[in-house]
Protein backbone atom coordinates (compact mmCIF):
# COMPACT_ATOMS: atom_id res chain seq x y z
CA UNK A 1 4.93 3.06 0.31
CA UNK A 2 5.91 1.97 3.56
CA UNK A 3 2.74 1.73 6.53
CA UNK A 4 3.37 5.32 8.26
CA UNK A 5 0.61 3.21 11.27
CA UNK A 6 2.20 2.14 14.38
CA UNK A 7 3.38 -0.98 14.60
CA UNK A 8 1.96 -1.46 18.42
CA UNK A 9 -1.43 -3.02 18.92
CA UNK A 10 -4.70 -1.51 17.64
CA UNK A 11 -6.63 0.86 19.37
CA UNK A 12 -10.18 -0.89 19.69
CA UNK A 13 -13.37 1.42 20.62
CA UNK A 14 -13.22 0.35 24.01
CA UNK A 15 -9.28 1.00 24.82
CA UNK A 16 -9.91 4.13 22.31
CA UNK A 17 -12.63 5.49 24.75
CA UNK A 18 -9.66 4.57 27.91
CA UNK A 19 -6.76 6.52 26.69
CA UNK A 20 -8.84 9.33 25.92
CA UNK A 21 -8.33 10.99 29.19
CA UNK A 22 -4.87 10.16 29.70
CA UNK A 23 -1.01 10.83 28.78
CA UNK A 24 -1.29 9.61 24.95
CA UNK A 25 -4.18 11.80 23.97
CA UNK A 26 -2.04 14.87 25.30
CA UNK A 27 0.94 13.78 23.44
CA UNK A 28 -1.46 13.24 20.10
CA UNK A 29 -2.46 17.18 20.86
CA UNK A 30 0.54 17.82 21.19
CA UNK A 31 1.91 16.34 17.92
CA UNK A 32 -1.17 18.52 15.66
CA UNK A 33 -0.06 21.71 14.84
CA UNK A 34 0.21 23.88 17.68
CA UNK A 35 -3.62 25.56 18.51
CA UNK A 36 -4.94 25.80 14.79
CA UNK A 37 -6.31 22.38 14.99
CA UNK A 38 -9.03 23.16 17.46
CA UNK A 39 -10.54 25.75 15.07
CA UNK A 40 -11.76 25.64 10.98
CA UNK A 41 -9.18 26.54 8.62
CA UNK A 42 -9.51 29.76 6.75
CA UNK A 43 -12.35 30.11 4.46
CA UNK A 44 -11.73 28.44 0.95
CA UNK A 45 -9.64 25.89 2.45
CA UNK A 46 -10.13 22.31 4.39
CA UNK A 47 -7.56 20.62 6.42
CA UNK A 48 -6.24 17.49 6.05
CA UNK A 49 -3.94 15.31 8.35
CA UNK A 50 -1.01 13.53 7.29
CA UNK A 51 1.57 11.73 7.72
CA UNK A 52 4.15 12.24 4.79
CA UNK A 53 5.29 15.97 5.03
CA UNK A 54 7.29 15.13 1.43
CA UNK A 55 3.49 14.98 -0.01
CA UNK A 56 3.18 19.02 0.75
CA UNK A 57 3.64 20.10 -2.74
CA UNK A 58 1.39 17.46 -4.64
CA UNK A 59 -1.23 18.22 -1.97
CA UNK A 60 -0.69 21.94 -3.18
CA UNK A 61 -1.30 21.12 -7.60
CA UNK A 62 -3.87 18.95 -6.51
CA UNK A 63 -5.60 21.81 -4.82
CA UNK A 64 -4.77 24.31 -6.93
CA UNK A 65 -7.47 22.12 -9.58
CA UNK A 66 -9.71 21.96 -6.95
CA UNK A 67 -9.87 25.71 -6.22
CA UNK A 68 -11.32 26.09 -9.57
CA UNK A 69 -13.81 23.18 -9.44
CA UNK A 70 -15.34 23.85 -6.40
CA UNK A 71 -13.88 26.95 -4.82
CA UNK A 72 -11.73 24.36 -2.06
CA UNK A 73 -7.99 24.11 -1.28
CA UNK A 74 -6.78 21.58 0.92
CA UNK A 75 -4.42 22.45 4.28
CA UNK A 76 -1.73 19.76 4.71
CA UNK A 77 -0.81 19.58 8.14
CA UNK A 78 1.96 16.54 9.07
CA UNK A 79 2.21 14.72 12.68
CA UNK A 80 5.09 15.33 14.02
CA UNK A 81 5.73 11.47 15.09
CA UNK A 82 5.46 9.21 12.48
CA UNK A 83 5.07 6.31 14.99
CA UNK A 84 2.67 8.24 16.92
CA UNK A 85 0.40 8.65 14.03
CA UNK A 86 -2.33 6.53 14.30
CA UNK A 87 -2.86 7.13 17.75
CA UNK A 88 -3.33 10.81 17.24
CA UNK A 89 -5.73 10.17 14.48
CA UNK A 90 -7.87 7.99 16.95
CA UNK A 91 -7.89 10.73 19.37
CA UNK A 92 -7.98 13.95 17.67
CA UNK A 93 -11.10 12.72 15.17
CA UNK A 94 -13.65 12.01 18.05
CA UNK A 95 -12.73 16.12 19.44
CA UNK A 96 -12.75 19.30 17.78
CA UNK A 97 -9.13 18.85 17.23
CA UNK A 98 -9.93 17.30 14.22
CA UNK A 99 -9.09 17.95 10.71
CA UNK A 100 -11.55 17.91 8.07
CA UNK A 101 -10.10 15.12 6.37
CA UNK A 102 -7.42 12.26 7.34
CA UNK A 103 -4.72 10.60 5.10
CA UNK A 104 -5.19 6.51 6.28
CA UNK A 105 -5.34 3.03 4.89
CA UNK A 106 -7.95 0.67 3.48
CA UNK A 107 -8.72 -2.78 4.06
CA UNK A 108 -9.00 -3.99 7.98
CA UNK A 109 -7.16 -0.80 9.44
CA UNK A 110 -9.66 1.29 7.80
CA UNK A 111 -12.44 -1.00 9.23
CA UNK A 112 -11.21 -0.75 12.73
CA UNK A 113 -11.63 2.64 12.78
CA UNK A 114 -14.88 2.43 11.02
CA UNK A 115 -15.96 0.40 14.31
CA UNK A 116 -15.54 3.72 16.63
CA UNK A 117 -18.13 5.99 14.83
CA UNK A 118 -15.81 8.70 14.02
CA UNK A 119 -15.59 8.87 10.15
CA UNK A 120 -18.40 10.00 7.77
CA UNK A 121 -20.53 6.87 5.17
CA UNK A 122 -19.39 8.00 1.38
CA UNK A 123 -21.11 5.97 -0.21
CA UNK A 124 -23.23 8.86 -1.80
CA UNK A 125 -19.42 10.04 -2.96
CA UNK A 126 -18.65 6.58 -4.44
CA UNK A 127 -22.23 6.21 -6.12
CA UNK A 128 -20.93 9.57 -8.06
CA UNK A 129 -17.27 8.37 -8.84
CA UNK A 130 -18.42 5.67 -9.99
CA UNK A 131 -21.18 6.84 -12.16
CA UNK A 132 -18.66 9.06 -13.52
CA UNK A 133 -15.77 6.55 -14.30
CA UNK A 134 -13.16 8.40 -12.23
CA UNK A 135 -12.67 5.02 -10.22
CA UNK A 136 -12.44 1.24 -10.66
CA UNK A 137 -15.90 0.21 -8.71
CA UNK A 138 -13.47 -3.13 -8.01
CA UNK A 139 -11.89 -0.93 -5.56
CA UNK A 140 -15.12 -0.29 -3.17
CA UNK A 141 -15.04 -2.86 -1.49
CA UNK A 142 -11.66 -2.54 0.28
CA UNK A 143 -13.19 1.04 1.66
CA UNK A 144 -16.56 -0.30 3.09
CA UNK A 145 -17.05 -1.58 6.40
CA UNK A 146 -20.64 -3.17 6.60
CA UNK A 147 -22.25 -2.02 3.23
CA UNK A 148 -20.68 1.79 4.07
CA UNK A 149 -17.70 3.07 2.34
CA UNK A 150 -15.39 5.26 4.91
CA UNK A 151 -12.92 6.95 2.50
CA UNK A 152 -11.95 7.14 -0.99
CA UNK A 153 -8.49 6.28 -2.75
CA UNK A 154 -5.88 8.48 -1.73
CA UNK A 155 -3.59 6.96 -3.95
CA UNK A 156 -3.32 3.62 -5.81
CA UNK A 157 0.31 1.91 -6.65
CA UNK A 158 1.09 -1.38 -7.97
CA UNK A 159 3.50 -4.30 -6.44
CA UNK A 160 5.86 -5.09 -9.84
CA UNK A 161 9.23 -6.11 -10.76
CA UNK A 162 11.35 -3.01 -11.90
CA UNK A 163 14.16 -4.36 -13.73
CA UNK A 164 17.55 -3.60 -14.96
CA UNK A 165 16.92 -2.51 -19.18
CA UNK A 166 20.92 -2.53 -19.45
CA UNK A 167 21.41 -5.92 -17.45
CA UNK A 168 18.45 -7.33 -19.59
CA UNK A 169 20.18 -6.32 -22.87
CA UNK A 170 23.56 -7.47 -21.67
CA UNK A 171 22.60 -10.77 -20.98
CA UNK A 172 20.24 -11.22 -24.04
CA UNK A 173 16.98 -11.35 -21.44
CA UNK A 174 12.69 -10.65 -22.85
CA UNK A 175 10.91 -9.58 -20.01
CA UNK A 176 8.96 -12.61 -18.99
CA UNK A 177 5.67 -13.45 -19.73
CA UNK A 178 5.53 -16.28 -17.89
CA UNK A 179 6.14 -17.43 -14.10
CA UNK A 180 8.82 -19.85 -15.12
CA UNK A 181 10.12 -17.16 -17.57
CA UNK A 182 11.17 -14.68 -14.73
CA UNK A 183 13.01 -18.10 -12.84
CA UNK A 184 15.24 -18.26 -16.11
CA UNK A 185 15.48 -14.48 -15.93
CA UNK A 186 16.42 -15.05 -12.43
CA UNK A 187 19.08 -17.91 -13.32
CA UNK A 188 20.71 -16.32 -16.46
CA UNK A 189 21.50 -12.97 -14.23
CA UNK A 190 22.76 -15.23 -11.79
CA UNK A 191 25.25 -17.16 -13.88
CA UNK A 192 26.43 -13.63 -14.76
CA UNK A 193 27.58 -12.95 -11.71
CA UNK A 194 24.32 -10.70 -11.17
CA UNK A 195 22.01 -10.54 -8.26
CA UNK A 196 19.02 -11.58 -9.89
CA UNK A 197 16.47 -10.10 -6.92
CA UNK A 198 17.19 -7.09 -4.28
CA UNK A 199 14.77 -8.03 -1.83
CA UNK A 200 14.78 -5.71 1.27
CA UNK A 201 13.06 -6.60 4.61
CA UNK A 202 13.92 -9.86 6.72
CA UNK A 203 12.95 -6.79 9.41
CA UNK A 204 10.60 -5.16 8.22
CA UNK A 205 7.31 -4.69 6.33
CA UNK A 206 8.66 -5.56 3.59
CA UNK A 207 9.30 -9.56 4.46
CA UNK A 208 5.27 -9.72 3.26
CA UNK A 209 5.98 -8.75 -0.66
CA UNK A 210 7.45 -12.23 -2.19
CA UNK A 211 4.54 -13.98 0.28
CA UNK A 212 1.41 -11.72 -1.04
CA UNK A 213 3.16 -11.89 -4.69
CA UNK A 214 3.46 -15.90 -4.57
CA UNK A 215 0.20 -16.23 -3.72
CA UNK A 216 -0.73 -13.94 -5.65
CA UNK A 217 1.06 -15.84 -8.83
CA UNK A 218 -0.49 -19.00 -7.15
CA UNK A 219 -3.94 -18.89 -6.37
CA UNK A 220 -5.51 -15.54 -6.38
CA UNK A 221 -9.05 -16.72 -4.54
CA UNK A 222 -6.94 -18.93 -2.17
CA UNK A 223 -5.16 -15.52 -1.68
CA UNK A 224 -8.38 -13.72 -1.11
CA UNK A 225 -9.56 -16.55 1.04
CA UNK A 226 -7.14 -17.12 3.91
CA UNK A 227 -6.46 -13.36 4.40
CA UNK A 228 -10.71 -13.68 5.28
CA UNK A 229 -10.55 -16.27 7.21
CA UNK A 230 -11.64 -18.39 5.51
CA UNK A 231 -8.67 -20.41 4.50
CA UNK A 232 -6.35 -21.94 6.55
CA UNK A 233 -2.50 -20.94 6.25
CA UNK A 234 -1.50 -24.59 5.76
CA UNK A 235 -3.59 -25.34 3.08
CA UNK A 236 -1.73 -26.52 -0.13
CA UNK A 237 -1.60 -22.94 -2.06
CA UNK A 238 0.81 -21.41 1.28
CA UNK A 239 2.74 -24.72 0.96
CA UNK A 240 3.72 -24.01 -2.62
CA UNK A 241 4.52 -20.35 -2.02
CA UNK A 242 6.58 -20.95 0.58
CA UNK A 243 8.32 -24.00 -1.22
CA UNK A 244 8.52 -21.63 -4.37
CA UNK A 245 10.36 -18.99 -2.10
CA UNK A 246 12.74 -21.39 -0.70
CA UNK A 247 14.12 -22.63 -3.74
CA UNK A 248 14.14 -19.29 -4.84
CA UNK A 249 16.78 -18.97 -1.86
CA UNK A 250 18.23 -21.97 -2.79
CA UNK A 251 19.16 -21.12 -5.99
CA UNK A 252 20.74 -17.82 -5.00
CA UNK A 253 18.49 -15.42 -6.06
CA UNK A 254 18.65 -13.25 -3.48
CA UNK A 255 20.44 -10.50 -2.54
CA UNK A 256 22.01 -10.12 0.99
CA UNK A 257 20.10 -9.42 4.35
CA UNK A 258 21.61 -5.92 4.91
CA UNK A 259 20.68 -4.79 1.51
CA UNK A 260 18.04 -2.18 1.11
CA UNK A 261 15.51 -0.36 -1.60
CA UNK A 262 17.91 2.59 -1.28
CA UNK A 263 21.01 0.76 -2.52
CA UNK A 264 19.37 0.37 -5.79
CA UNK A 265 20.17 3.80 -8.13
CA UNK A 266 24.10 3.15 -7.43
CA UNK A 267 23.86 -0.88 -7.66
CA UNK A 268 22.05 0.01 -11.20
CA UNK A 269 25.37 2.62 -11.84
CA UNK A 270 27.48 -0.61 -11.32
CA UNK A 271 25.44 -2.93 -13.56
CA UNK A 272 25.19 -4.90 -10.08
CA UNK A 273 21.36 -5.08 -10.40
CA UNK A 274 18.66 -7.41 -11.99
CA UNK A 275 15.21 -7.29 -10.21
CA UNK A 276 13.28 -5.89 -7.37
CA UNK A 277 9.89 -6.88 -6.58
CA UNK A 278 8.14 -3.63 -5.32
CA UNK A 279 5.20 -1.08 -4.77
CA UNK A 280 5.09 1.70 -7.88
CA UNK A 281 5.19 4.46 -5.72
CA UNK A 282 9.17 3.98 -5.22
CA UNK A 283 9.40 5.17 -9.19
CA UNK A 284 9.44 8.61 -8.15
CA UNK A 285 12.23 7.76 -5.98
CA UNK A 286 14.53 6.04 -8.61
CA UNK A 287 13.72 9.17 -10.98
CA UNK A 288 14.89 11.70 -8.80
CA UNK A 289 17.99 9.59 -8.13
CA UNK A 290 19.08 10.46 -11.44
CA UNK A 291 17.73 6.73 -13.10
CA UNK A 292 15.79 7.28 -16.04
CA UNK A 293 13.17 5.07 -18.31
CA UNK A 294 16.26 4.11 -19.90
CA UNK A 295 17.64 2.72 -16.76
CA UNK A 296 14.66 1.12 -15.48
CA UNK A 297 11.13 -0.53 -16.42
CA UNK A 298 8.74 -2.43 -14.72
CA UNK A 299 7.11 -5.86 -15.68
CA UNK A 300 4.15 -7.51 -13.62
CA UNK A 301 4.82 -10.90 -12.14
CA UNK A 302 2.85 -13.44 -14.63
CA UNK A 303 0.82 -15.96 -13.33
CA UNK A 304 2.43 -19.43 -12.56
CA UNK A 305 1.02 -21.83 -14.58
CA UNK A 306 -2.87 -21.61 -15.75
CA UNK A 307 -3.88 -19.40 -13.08
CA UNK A 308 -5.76 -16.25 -13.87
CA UNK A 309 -3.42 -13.15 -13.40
CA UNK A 310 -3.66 -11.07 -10.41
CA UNK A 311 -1.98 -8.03 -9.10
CA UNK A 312 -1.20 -6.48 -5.26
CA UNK A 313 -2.52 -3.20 -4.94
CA UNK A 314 -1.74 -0.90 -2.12
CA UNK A 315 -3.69 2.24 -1.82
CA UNK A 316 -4.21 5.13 0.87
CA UNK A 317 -7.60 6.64 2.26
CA UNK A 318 -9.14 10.00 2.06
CA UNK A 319 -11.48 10.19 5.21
CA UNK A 320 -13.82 12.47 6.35
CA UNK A 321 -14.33 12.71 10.20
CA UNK A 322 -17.78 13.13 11.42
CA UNK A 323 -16.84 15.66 13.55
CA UNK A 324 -15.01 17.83 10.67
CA UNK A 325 -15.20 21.80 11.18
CA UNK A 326 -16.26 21.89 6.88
CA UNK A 327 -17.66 18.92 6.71
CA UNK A 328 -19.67 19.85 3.57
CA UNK A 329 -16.87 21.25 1.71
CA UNK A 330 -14.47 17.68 2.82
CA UNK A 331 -16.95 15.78 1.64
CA UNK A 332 -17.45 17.71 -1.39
CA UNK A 333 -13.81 17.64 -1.98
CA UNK A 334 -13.17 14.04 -1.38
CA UNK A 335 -15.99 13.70 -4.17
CA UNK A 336 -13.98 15.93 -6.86
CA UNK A 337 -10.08 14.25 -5.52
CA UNK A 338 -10.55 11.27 -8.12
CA UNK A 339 -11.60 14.02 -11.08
CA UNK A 340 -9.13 13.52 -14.04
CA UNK A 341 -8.18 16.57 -13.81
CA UNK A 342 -6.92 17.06 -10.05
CA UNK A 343 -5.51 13.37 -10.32
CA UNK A 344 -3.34 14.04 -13.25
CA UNK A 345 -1.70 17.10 -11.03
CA UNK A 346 -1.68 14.40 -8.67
CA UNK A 347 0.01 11.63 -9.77
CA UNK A 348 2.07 14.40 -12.26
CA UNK A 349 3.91 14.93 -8.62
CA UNK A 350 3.81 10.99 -7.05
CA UNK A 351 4.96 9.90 -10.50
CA UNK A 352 2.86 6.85 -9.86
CA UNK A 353 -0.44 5.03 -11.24
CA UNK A 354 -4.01 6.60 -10.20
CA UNK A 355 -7.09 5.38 -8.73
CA UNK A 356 -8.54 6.71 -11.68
CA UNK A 357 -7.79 5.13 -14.94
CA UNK A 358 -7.94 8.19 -17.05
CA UNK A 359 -5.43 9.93 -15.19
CA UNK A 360 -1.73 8.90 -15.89
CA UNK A 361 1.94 9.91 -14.73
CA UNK A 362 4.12 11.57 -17.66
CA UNK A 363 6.74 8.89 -17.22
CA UNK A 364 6.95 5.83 -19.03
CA UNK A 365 8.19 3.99 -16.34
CA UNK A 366 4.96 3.51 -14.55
CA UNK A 367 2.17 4.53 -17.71
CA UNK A 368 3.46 1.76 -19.94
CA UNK A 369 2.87 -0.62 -16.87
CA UNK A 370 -0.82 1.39 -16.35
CA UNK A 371 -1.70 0.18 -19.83
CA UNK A 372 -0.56 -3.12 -19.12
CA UNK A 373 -2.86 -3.50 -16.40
CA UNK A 374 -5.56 -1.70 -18.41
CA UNK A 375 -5.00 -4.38 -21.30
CA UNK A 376 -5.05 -7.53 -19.59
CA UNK A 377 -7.04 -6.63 -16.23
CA UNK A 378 -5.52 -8.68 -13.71
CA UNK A 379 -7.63 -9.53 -10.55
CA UNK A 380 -6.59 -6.95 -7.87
CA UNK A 381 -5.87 -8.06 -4.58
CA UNK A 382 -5.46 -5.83 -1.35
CA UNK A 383 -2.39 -5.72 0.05
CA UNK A 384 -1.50 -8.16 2.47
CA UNK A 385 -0.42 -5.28 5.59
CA UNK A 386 -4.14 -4.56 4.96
CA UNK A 387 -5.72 -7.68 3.95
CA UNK A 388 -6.65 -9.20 7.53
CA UNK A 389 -6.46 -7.77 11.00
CA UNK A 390 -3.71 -5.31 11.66
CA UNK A 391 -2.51 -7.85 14.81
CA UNK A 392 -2.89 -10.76 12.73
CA UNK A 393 -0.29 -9.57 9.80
CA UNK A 394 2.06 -7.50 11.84
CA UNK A 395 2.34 -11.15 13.73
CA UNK A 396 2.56 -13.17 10.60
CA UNK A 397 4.76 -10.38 8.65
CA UNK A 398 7.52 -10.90 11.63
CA UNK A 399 7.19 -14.60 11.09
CA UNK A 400 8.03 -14.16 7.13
CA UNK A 401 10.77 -12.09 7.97
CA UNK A 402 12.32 -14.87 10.03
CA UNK A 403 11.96 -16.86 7.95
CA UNK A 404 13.84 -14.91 5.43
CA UNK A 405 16.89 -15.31 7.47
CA UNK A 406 16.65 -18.93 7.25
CA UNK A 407 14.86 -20.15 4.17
CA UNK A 408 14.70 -23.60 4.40
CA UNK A 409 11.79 -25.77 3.23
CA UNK A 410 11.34 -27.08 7.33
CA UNK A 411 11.20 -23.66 8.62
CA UNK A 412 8.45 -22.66 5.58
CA UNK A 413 6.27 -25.09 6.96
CA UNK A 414 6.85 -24.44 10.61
CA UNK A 415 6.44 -20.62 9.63
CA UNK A 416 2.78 -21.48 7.88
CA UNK A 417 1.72 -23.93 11.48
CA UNK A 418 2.86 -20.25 13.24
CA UNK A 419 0.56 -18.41 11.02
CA UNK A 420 -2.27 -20.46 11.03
CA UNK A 421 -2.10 -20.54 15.06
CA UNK A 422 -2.39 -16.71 15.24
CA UNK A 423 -4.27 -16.26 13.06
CA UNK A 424 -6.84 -18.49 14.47
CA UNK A 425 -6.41 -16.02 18.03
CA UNK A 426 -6.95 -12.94 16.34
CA UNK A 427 -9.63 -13.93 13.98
CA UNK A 428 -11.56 -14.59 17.38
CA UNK A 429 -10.86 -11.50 18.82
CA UNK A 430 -11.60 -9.77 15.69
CA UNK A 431 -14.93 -11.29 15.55
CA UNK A 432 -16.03 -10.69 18.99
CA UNK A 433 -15.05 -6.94 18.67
């Protein structure tokens, strides 16, 4: 789903520590429900901060399982301010203004807040998950900072292509199996007068999908490697993605600039759609537009060529602040979140895949593509707004989206030499920290 964190630059310990007495950590107060924040929640209950009010009800059959596991409910309280989010979660979790648990990210934003002290080690949590199979131990990693995990998997969604089942039949289209297989896909929707690919987001997050897929599709370790630094962004597997993405533009595959994720229910109602490439939790959306499995399924992008599969995952973090009022029970119910039992309540309301493999959605849409994954267990990568430093890819994702508005094979390569400069700036900067 789309990154609720601020766009603006990341709040380090040190420029933490300097806005803490100042106008933004009064506005972050501010933002936190009015007074209760500064006090526990009532007894049976912990508190958790958020940033998607729409998540109110799944918070509520999640907790309704928990209540009768171990005696906990959770309190969903929403930030006012989206954009303001992060900041207030920097503030509020070094005070007593705290909640006993935060909704964040994984990856490097989750690591930068690791750096200021403020959230609790679970790695006594994850030991148990583990031991327990509730959880992919794959998945550790992108939680831990310095051998310590710092939250546990909120959620966990796929990046695939949903597709158009009556377009498909029309036009006498498999879904692929192959890389080359979804270009001929692409090409016979095209001749039909189809759009083969909606593909939102020249300004905005989005411009980083077809660039994390691609290499992705590409070279999975190179994919790993440069978002690590250690790759370099004009090294021959970026030069092919971009090339790949070009052509892809070339040969009309794409759908206009101004066209958006919510244009697709009615562009499916006039047979208008082929393909969009995009995160698993937007399922729920096209289901509640009235689209059914009928309507819509999902395939995951093949490998191109002999390359091992792989598969962008982009998943949320259950924290627990050090400074949380119940910091027992939070702990105790970020332990018992990936249960089967709460996750199938769950992901029965996201409609989308779970951190834990046992636990599936009722629609087809997303389970068949859950037992996919399950069959042929593609390497999972993090997703790239997560993958590297938050300056870094908020830099290079504005450079992807301009170059979405003019795809040429020149401006690919002059888009990787931009890329490659940054990120060579705020790898430093990252490493002094």
């Amino acid at each position: 789903m789309p990154d609720p964190i601020s766009r603006g630059p990341a709040v380090t310990r040190r420029t933490a520590l300097a806005l803490g007495g100042g106008g933004l950590l009064a506005m972050a107060l501010a933002s936190c429900a009015r007074g209760s924040d500064t006090r526990p929640s009532a007894p049976g209950t912990v508190t958790l901060n958020s940033d998607n009010p729409t998540w109110g009800p799944g918070y509520a059959a999640a907790s309704a399982v928990l209540a009768e596991r171990i005696g906990y409910r959770i309190t969903s309280r929403s930030v006012a301010s989206v954009a303001n989010y992060g900041q207030v979660i920097r503030m509020t979790a070094q005070t007593d203004s705290t909640t006993d648990l935060i909704k964040w990210t994984n990856g490097y934003r989750l690591q930068d807040i690791a750096r200021a002290d403020i959230l609790t080690d679970l790695n006594p949590v994850w030991d148990a998950v583990t031991e327990r199979g509730w959880v992919d131990p794959a998945q550790r990693e992108s939680f831990s900072y310095r051998g310590k995990a710092y939250g546990v998997p909120l959620y966990k969604s796929y990046y695939a292509v949903f597709y158009s089942k009556r377009a498909f039949a029309e036009n006498g289209i498999a879904v692929p199996t192959t890389f080359d297989g979804v270009m001929d896909a692409a090409q016979t929707l095209k001749d039909a007068g189809i759009t083969p690919f909606l593909s939102p987001g020249a300004t905005t997050w989005e411009a980083e999908i077809w660039f994390m897929q691609l290499l992705a599709s590409i070279d999975p370790d190179y994919y790993k490697a440069v978002t690590t630094d250690e790759a370099s962004y004009t090294e021959d597997p970026a030069a092919q993605a971009m090339d790949v993405w070009s052509e892809m533009y070339g040969n009309g595959f794409f759908s206009a600039p101004d066209v958006t994720s919510n244009d697709l229910p009615g562009l499916v109602g006039k047979g208008q759609f082929g393909m969009m490439l995009y995160g698993t939790w937007f399922a729920n959306t096209l289901l509640a537009n009235g689209l059914t499995d009928d309507d819509i399924g999902f395939f995951r992008v093949p490998p191109r060529g002999s390359t091992a599969p792989a598969i962008v995952v982009e998943s949320g973090s259950l924290s627990v602040p050090v400074k949380a009022h119940r910091h027992a029970a939070a702990v105790d119910v970020a332990e018992n979140w990936l249960a089967t039992d709460v996750q199938n309540a769950w992901v029965g309301f996201l409609g989308d895949t779970s951190p834990n493999p046992q636990a599936l959605p009722e629609s087809d849409l997303v389970k068949d593509l859950a037992k996919d994954i399950t069959a042929t267990r593609p390497t999972e990568l993090t997703r790239y707004w997560e993958a590297s430093p938050t300056p870094l890819v908020e830099g290079n994702v504005a450079d992807l989206g301009a170059f979405m508005v003019n795809p040429s094979r020149a401006n690919g390569t002059a888009t990787l030499r931009s890329m490659e400069d940054r990120a060579r700036t705020e790898w430093k900067i990252w490493n002094a920290a």
